[in-house]
Protein backbone atom coordinates (compact mmCIF):
# COMPACT_ATOMS: atom_id res chain seq x y z
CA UNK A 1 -27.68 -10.35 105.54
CA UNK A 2 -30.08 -7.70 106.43
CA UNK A 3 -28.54 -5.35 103.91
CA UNK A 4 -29.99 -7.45 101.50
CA UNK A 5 -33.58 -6.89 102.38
CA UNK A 6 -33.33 -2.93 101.96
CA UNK A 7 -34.92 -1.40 99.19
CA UNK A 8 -32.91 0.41 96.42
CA UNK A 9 -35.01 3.59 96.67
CA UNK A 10 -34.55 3.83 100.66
CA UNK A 11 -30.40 2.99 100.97
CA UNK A 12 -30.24 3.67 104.78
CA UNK A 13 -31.57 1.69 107.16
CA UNK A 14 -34.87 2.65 109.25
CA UNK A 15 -34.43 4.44 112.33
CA UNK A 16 -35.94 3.00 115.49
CA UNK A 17 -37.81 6.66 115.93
CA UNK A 18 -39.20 6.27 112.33
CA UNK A 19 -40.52 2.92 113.42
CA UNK A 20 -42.25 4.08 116.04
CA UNK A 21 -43.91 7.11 114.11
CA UNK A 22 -45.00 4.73 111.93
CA UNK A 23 -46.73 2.27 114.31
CA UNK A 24 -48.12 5.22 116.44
CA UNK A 25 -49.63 6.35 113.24
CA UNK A 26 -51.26 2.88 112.17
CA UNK A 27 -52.22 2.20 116.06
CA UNK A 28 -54.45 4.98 116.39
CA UNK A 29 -55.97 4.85 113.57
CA UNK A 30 -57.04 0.98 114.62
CA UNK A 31 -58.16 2.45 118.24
CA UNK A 32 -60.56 4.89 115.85
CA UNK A 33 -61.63 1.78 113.56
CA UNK A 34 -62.49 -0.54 116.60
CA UNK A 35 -64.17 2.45 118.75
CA UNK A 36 -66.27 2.94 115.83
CA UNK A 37 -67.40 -0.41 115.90
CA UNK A 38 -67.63 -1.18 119.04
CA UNK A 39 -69.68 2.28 119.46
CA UNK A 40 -72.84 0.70 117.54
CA UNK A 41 -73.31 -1.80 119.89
CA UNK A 42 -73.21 0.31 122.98
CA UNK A 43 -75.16 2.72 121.93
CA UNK A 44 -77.66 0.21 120.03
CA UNK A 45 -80.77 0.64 122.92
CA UNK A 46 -81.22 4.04 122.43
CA UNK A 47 -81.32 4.49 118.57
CA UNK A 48 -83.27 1.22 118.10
CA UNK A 49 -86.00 2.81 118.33
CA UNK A 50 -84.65 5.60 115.91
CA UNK A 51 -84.55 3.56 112.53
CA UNK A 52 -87.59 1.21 112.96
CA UNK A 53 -91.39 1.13 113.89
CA UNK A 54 -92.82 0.86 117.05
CA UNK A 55 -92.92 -1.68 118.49
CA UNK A 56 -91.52 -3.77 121.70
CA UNK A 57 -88.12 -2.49 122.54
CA UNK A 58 -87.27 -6.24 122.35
CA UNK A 59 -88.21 -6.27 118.44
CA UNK A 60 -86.31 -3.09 117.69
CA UNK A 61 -83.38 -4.56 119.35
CA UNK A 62 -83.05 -7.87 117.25
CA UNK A 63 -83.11 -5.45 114.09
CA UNK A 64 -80.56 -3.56 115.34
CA UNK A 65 -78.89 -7.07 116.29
CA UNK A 66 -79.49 -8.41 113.34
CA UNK A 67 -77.99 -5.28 111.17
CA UNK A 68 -74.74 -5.70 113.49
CA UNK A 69 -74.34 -9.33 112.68
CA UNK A 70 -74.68 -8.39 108.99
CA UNK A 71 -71.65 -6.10 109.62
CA UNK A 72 -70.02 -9.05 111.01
CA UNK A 73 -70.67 -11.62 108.11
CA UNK A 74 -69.04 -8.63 105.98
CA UNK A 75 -65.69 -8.69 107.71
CA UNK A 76 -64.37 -12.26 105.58
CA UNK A 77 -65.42 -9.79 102.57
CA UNK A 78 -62.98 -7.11 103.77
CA UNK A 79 -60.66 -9.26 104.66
CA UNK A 80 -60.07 -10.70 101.47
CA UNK A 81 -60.76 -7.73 99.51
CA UNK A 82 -58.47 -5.38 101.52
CA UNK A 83 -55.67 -8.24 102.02
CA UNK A 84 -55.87 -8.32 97.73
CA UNK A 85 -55.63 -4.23 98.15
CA UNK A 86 -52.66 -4.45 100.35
CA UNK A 87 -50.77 -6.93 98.92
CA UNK A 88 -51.02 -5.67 95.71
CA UNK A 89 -50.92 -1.55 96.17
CA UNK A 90 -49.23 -1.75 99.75
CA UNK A 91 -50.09 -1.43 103.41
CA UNK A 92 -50.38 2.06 103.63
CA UNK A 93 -52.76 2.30 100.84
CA UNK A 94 -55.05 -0.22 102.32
CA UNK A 95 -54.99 1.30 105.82
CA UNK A 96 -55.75 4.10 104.58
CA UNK A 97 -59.21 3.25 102.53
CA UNK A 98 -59.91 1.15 105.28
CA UNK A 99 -60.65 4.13 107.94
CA UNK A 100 -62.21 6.12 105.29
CA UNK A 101 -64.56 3.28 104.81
CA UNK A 102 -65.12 3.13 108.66
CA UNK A 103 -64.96 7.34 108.65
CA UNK A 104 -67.72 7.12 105.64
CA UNK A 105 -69.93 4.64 107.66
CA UNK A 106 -70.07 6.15 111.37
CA UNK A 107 -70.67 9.63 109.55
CA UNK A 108 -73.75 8.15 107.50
CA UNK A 109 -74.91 6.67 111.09
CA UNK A 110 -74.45 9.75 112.51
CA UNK A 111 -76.68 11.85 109.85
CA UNK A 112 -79.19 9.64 108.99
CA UNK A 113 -82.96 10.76 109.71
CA UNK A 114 -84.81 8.53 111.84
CA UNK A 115 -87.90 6.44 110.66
CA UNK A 116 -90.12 8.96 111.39
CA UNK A 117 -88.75 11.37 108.78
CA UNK A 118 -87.74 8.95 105.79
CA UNK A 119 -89.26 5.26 106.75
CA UNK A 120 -87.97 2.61 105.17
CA UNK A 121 -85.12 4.22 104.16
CA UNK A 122 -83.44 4.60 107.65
CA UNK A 123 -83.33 1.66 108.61
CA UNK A 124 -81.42 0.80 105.26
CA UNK A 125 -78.89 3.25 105.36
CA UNK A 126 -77.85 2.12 108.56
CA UNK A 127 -77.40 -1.31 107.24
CA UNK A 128 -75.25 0.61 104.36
CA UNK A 129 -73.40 2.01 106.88
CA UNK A 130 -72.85 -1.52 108.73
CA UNK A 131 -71.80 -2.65 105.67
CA UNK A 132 -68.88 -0.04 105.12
CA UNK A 133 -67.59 -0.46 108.52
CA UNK A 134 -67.71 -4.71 108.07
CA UNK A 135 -65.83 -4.22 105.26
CA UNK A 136 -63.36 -1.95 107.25
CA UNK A 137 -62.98 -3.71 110.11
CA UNK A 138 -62.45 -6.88 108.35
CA UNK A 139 -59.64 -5.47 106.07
CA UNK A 140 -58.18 -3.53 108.87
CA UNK A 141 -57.20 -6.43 111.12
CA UNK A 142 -54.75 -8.46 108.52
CA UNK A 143 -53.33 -5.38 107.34
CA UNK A 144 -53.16 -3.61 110.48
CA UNK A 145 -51.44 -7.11 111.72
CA UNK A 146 -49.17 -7.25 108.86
CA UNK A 147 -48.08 -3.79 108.75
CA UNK A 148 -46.81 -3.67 112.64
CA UNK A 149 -45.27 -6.84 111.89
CA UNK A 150 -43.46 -5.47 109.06
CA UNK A 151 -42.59 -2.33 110.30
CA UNK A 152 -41.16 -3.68 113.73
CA UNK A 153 -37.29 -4.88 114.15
CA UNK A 154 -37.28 -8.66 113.89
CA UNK A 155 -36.07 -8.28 117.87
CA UNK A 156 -38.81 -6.43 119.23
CA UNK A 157 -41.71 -8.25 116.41
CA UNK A 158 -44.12 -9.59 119.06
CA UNK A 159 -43.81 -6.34 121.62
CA UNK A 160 -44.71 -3.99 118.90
CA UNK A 161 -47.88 -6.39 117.20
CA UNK A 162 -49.62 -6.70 120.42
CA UNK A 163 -50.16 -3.13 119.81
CA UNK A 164 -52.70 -3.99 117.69
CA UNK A 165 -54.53 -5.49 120.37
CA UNK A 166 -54.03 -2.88 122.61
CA UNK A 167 -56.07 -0.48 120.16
CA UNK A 168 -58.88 -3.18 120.10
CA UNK A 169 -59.65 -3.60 123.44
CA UNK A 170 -58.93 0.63 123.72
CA UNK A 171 -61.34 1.10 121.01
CA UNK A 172 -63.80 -0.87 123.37
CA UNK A 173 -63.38 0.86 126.50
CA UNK A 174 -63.47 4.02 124.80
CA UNK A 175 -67.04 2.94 123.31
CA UNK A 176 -67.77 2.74 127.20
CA UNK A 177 -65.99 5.43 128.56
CA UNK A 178 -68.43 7.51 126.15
CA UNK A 179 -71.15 5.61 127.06
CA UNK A 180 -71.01 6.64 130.78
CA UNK A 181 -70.00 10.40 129.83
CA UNK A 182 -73.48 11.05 128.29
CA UNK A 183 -75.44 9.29 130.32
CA UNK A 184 -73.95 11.57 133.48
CA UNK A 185 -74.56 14.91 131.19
CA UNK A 186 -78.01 13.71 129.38
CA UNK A 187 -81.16 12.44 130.30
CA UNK A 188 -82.32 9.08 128.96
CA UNK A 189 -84.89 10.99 127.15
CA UNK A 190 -82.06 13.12 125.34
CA UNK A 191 -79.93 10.49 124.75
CA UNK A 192 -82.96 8.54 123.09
CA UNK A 193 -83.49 11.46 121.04
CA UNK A 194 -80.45 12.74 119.44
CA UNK A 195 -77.60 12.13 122.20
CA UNK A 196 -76.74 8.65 120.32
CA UNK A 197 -75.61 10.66 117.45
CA UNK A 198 -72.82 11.98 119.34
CA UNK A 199 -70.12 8.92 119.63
CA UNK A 200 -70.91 8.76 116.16
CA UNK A 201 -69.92 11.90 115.23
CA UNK A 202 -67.23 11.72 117.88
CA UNK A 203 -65.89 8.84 115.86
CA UNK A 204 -66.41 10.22 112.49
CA UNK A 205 -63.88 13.06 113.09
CA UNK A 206 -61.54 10.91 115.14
CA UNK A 207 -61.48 8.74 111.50
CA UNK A 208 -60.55 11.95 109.75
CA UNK A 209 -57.63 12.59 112.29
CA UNK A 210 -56.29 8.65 112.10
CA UNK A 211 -56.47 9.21 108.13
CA UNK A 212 -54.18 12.53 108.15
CA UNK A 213 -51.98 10.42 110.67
CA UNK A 214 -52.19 7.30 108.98
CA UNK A 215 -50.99 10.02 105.40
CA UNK A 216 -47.85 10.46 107.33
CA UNK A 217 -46.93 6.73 107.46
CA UNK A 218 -44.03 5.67 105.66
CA UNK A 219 -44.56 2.06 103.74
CA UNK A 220 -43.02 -1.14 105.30
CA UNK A 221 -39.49 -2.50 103.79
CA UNK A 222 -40.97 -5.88 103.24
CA UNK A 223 -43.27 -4.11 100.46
CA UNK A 224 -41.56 -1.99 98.97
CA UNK A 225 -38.62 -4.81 98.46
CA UNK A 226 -41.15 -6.79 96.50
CA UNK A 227 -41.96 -4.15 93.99
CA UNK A 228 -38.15 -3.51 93.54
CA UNK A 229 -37.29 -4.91 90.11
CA UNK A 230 -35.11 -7.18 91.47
CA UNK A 231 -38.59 -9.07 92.36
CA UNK A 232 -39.66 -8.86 88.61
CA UNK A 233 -39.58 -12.79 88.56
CA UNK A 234 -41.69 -13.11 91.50
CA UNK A 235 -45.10 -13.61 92.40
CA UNK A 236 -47.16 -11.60 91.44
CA UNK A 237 -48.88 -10.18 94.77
CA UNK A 238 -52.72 -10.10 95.43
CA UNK A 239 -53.64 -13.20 93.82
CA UNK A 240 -56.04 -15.74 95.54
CA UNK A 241 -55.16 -18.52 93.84
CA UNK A 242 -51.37 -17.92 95.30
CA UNK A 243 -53.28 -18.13 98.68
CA UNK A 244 -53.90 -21.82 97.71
CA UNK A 245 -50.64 -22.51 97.49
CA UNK A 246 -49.98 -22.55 101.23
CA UNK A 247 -53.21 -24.76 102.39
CA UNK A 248 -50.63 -25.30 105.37
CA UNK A 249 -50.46 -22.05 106.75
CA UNK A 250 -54.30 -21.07 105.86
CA UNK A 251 -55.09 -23.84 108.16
CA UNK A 252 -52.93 -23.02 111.01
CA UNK A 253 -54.56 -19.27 111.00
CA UNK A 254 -57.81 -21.18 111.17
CA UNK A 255 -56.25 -23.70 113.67
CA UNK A 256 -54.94 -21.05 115.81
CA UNK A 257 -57.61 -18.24 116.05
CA UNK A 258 -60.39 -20.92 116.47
CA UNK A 259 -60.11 -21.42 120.38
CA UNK A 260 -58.74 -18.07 120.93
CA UNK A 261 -61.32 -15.71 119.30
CA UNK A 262 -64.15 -18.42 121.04
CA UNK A 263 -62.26 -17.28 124.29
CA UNK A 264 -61.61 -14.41 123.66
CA UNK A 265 -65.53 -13.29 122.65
CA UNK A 266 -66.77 -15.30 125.76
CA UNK A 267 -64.77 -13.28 128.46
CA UNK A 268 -65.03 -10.00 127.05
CA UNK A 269 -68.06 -9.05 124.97
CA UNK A 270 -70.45 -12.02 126.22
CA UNK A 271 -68.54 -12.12 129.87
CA UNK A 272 -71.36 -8.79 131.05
CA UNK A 273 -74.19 -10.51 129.97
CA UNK A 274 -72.64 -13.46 131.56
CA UNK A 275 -72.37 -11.12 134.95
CA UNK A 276 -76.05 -10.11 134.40
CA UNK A 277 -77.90 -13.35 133.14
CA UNK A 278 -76.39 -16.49 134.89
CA UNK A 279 -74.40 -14.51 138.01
CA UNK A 280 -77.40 -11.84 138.86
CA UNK A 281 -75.09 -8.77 139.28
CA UNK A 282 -76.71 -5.07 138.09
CA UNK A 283 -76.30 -3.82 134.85
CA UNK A 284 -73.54 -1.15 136.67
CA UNK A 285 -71.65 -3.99 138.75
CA UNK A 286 -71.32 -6.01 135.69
CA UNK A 287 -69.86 -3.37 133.40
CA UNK A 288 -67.75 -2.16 136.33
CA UNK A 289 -65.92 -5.42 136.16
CA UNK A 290 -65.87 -6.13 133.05
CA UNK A 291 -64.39 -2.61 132.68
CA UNK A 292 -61.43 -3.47 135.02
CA UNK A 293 -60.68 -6.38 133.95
CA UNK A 294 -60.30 -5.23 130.30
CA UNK A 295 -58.51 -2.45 131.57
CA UNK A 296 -55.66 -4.59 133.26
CA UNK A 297 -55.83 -6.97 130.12
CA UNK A 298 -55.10 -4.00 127.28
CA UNK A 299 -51.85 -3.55 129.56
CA UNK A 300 -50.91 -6.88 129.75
CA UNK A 301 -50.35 -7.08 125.40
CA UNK A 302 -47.31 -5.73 125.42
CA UNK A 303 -45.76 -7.28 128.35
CA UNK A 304 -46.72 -10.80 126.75
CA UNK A 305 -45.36 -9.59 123.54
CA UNK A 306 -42.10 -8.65 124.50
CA UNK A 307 -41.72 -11.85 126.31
CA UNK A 308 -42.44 -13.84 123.43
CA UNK A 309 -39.51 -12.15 121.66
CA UNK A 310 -37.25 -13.58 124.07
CA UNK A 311 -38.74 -17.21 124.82
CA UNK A 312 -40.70 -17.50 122.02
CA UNK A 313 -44.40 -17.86 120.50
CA UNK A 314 -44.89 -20.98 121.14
CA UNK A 315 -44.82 -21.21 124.82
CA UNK A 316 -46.66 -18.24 125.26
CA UNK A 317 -49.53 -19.84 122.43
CA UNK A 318 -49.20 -23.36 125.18
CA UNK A 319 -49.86 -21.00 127.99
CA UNK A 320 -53.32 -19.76 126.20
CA UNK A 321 -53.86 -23.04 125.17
CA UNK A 322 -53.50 -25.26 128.06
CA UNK A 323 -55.25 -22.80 130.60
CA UNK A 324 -58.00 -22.59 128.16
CA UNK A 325 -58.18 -26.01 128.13
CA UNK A 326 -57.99 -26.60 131.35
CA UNK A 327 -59.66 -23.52 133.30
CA UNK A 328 -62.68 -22.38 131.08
CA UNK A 329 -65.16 -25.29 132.32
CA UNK A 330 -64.23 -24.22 136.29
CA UNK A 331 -63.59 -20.81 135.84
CA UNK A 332 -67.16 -20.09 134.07
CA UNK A 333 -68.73 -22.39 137.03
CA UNK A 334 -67.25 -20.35 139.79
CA UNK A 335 -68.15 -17.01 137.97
CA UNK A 336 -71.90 -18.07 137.51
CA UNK A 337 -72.03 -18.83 141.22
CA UNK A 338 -70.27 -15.42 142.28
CA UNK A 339 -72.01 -12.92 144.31
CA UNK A 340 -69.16 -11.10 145.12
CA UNK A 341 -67.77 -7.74 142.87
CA UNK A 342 -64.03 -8.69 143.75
CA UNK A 343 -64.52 -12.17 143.51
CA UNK A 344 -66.41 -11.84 140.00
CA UNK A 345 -63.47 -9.38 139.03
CA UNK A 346 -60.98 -11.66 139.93
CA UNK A 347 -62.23 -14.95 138.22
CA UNK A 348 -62.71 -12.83 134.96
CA UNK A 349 -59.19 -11.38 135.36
CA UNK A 350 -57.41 -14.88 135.54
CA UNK A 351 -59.67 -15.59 132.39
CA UNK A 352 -58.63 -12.98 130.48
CA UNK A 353 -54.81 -12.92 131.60
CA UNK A 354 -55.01 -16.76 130.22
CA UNK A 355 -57.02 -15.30 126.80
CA UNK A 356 -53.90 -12.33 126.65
CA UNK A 357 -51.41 -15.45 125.76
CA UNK A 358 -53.96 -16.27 122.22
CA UNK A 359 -54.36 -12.21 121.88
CA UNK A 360 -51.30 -10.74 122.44
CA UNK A 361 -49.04 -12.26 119.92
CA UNK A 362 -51.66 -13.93 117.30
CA UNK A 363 -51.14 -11.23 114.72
CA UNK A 364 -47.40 -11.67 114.52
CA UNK A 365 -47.73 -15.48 114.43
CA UNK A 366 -49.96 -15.57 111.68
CA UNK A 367 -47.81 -12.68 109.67
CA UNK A 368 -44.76 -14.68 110.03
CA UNK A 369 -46.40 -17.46 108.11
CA UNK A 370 -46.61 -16.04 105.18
CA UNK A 371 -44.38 -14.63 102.17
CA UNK A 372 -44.69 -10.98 101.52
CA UNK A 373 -46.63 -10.94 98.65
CA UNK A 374 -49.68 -12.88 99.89
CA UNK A 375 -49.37 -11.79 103.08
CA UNK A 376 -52.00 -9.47 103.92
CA UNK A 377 -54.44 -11.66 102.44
CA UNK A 378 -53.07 -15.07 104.13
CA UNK A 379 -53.56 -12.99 107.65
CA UNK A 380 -57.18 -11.63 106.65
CA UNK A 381 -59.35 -13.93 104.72
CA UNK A 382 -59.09 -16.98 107.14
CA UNK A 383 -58.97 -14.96 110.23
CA UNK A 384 -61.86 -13.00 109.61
CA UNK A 385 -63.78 -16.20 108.35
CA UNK A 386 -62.83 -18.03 111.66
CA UNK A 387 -63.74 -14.98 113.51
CA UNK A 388 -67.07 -14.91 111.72
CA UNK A 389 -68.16 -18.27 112.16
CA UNK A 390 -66.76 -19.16 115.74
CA UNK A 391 -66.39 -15.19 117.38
CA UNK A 392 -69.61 -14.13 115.55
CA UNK A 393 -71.96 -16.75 116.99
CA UNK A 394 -70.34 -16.82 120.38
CA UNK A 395 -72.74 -15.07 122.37
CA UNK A 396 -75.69 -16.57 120.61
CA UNK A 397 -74.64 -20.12 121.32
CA UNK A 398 -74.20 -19.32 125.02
CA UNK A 399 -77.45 -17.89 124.82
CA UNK A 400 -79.15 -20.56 123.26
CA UNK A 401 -77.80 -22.83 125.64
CA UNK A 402 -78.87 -20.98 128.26
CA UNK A 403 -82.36 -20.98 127.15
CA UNK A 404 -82.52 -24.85 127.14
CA UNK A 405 -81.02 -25.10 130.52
CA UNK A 406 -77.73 -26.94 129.35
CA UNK A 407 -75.83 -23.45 129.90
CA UNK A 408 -72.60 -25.70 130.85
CA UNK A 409 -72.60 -27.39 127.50
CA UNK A 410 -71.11 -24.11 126.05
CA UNK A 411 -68.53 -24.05 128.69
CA UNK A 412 -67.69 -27.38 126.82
CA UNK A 413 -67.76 -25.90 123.72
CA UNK A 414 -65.41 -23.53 124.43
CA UNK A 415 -62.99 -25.83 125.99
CA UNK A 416 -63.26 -28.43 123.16
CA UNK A 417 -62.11 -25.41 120.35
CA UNK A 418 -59.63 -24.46 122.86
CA UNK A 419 -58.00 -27.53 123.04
CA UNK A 420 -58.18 -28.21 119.01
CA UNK A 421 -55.88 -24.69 119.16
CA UNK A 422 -53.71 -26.23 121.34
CA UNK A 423 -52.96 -29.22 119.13
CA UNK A 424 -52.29 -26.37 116.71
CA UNK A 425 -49.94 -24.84 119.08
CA UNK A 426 -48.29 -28.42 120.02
CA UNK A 427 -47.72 -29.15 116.43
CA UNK A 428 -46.38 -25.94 115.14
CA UNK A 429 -43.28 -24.06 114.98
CA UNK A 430 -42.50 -21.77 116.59
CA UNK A 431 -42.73 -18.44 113.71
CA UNK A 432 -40.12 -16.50 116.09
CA UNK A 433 -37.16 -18.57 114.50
CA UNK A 434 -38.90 -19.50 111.21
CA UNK A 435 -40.06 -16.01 110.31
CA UNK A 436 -40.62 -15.46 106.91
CA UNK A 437 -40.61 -11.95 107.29
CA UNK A 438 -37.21 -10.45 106.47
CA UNK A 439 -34.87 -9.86 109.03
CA UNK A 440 -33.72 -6.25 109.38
């Protein structure tokens, strides 16, 4: 009964408005969190030169490249330390250190002297400050993911975890959106100068408003239930070594989010380079469309989440799965051979519509898998090492590729990952009727 799943200190059941507080509160504060690092990447040309010695501007860009895959390689870290956090102290405690660590690291970006001023010591406290926000990020998306889970009715689960998606790709276009605001109100010089400082700053303070919001949070049933004493014989939470004790469901996250973070990294952060390098659009055509397309694809989340609380994951997994399969090799031809704004818009749009099926419900799936107390960590730790070694290198495989002239072979690539998720897909069940998160 779902009585039984309410914990002694809270005897009434949650209000839908509550709910909704709740996951307003934890949204945002994952919009700030992925604006923040999506911000360094955007803005990486003109403080390049900043934090290192002259040189080419090619040079100063692979350290800055180089500093943001270090970020990257940190996000397993966080994932597994802030999945141990959360399952052991609760969600809202780990949300909560997780923006001050991302609050922390876009602030020390933000205030750092340039080369010029303190030499070698810029360029290392940006990589400090990379490494904070790794760590953040990487703990933010398994808690983030199991904390909408948790907090959403079991009949609206999959509408209200897309959310988290939502915020990602919001956090990116907002990274954009302040992109193109400066460079209409500065000068190149300016921006080169100190105008980069600003989106850091802007995020800093955005952190400290998602952290007051994130304050007012209230802490998900599922939790609080497994600190009850009733749960004295359990588990106890936070423990790797209880990890290993579902090799199963480790493997499906890894099963799962290989082909769809591959995708998912190729048509979005890759796809205007793609635009720029192989289709020969300008540098403003190609973020143009890439910027309506990921537009159209942050609404489409929630629509694909609701509807996979009424027909189910699974299909909605198949649909990712089999397009993928099927439509990366052709669609990535015709999009290379483009020379048309609407056409290259529209090709990218069908990719990403197919990508929304893997993206869209993908935290939910994976938080169903797992058993309260490990799972936080059971979302995390594998996602963020999938997401590391198959998201992470995504644009440097194409590239590579690319520079050997067998471009198409990463088309393959793609497609082969993508269909090892769909076996995934094929084989497993479907977590909207096995759920093991408890029914309220």
């Amino acid at each position: 009964m779902a009585s039984d799943f309410l914990p002694a200190n809270r005897p009434t059941p949650r209000t839908m408005a509550s709910r909704i507080r709740s996951i307003v509160s934890g949204s945002i504060g994952n919009l700030v969190e992925w604006y923040d690092w999506y911000v360094y990447s955007a803005f990486s040309l003109y403080f390049a030169p900043a934090f290192f010695p002259k040189g080419s501007l090619t040079a100063q860009l692979l350290n800055t490249a180089a500093i943001f895959a270090v970020g990257f390689l940190m996000r397993p870290l966080g994932g597994w330390l802030m999945g141990l956090y959360a399952d052991k102290h609760g969600r809202k405690a780990a949300l909560l250190l997780s923006v001050l660590l991302m609050c922390a690291g876009s602030l020390l970006i933000a205030l750092t002297p340039g080369y010029a001023s303190i030499g070698v010591a810029a360029p290392i406290l940006l990589v400090v400050a990379r490494l904070a926000q790794g760590l953040s990020v990487g703990g933010e998306y398994g808690t983030s993911a199991t904390y909408l889970s948790e907090m959403a009715d079991q009949r609206n689960r999959g509408f209200f975890s897309s959310f988290q998606y939502v915020t990602l790709l919001g956090g990116q276009l907002l990274a954009l959106l302040v992109q193109l605001g400066l460079q209409q109100v500065l000068s190149p010089g300016q921006l080169a100068e100190w105008g980069w400082r600003i989106p850091f700053g802007i995020g800093a303070l955005a952190a400290l408003v998602a952290l007051y919001l994130r304050r007012t949070m209230e802490e998900t049933d599922a939790f609080v239930h497994s600190q009850a004493p009733a749960a004295a014989g359990s588990p106890q939470p936070g423990k790797l070594q209880l990890l290993l004790q579902h090799p199963r469901e480790v493997l499906t996250v890894v099963g799962l989010t290989l082909g769809g973070t591959l995708a998912f990294y190729t048509f979005t952060t890759y796809a205007q380079k793609f635009l720029v390098n192989t289709a020969g659009f300008s540098k403003d055509q190609a973020t143009l469309i890439s910027f309506g397309a990921l537009a159209v694809m942050l609404v489409l989340q929630p629509l694909l989440g609701a509807l996979s609380d009424r027909v189910g994951r699974r299909p909605v997994l198949l649909f990712f799965g089999v397009g993928a399969t099927l439509g990366t090799v052709p669609l990535l031809h015709l999009l290379g051979q483009s020379s048309s704004t609407w056409v290259a818009f529209g090709l990218l749009l069908l990719a990403l519509v197919i990508v929304s099926g893997y993206t869209s419900i993908n935290a939910v799936v994976k938080a169903e898998l797992f058993p309260t107390e490990i799972r936080a960590l059971g979302v995390g730790l594998p996602y963020a090492l999938t997401v590391a070694i198959f998201g992470g290198t995504a644009e440097y495989v194409a590239l590579l590729a690319k520079s050997h002239d067998v471009e198409s072979w990463y088309y393959w690539y793609v497609t082969l990952c993508a269909a090892i998720s769909l076996l995934v897909y094929w084989r497993m069940p479907d977590t909207r009727d096995t759920s093991r998160i408890a029914a309220d």
